[in-house]
Protein backbone atom coordinates (compact mmCIF):
# COMPACT_ATOMS: atom_id res chain seq x y z
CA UNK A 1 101.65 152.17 31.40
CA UNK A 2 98.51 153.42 32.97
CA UNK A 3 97.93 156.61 34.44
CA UNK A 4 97.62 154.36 38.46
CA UNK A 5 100.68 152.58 37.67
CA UNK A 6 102.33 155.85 36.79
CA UNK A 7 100.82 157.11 40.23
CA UNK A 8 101.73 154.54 42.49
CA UNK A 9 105.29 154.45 41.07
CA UNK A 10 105.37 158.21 42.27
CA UNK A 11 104.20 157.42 45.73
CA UNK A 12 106.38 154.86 46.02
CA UNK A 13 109.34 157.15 45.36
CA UNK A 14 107.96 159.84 47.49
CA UNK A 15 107.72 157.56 50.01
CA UNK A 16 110.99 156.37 50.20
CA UNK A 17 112.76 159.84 49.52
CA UNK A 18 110.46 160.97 52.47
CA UNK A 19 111.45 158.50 55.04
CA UNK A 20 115.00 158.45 53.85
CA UNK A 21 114.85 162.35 54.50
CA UNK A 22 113.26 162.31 57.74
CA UNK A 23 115.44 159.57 59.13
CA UNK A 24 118.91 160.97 57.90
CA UNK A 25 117.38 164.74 59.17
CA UNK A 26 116.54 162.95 62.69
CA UNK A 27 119.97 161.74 62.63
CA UNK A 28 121.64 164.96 61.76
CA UNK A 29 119.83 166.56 65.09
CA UNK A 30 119.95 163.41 67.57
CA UNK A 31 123.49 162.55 66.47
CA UNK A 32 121.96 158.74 66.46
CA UNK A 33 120.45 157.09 63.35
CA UNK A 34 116.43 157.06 63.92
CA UNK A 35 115.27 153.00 64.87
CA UNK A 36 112.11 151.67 66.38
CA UNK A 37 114.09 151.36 69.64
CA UNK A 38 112.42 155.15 70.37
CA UNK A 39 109.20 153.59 71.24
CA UNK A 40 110.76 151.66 73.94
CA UNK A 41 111.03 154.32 76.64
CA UNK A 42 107.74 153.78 77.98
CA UNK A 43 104.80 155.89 78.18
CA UNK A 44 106.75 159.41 77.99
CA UNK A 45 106.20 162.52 75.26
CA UNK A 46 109.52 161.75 73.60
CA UNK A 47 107.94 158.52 72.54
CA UNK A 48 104.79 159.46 71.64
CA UNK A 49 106.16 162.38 69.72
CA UNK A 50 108.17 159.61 67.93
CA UNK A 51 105.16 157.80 66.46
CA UNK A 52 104.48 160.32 63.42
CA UNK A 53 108.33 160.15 62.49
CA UNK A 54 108.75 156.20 62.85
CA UNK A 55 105.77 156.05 60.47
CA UNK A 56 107.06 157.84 57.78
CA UNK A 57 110.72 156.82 58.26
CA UNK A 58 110.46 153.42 58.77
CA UNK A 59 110.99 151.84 54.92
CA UNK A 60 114.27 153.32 55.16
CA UNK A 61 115.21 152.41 58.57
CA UNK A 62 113.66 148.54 57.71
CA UNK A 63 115.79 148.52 54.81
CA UNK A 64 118.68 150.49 56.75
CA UNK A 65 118.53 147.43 59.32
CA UNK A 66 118.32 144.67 56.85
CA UNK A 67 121.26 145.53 54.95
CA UNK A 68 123.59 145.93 57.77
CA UNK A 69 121.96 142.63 59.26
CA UNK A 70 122.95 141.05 55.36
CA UNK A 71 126.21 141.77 55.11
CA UNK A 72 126.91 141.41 59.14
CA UNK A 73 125.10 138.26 59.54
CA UNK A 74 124.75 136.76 56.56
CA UNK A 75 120.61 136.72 56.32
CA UNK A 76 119.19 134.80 53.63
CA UNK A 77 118.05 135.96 50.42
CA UNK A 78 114.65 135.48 51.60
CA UNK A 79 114.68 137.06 54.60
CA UNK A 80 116.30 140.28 52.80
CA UNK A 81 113.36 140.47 50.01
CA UNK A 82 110.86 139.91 52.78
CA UNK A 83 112.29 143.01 54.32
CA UNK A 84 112.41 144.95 51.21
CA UNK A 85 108.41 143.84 49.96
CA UNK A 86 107.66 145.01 53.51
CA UNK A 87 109.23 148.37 53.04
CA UNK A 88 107.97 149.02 49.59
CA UNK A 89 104.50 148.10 50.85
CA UNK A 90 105.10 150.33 54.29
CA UNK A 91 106.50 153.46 51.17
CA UNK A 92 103.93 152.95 48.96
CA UNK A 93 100.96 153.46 51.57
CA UNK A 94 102.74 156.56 52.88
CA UNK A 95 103.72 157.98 49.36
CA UNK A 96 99.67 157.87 48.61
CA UNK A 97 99.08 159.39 52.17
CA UNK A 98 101.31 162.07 51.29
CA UNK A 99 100.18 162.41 47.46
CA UNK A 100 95.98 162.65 48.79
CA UNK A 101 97.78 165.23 51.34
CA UNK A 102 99.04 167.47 48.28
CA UNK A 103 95.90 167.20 46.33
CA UNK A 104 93.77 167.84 49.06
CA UNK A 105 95.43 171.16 49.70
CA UNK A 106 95.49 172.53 45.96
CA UNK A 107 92.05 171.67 45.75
């Protein structure tokens, strides 16, 4: 395996740990899971304060959603690995955000 693939599989993984941390964490002090519904309060702080977390928490509350949509309404297969290619794709780009982040400050 080569040292990228070894790389992205890392950011990938931090990725998803990260948002699966943030969004459980947000939950833990809202006492309400963490959804996109937070943008839709209009133009206030609380919302735009929301962006930075809904970015790095959103693979797990995409695939949060799905599977409670799969088992409630029955989605499709295809639907479900949409969903998950989505939220691997939305992980992996903030896994490398957060892995240039780290390098940047030891350098």
């Amino acid at each position: 395996m080569s040292p990228e693939a070894i790389q992205s599989f890392y950011a990938l993984m931090l990725g998803f740990a990260w948002a699966g941390f943030l969004a459980t964490g947000y939950q833990a002090v809202a006492r309400r899971p963490a959804s996109f519904h937070l943008l839709q309060r209009g133009p206030r702080l609380s919302a735009f304060a929301a962006i930075p977390l809904l970015v790095f928490a959103a693979p797990f509350i995409i695939m949060r959603t799905t599977l409670r949509a799969r088992g409630v309404d029955g989605r499709r297969f295809q639907t479900v690995m949409v969903a998950t290619v989505a939220a691997g794709i939305w992980s992996l780009m903030t896994g490398t955000v957060m892995v240039m982040a780290v390098t940047a400050m030891h350098s």
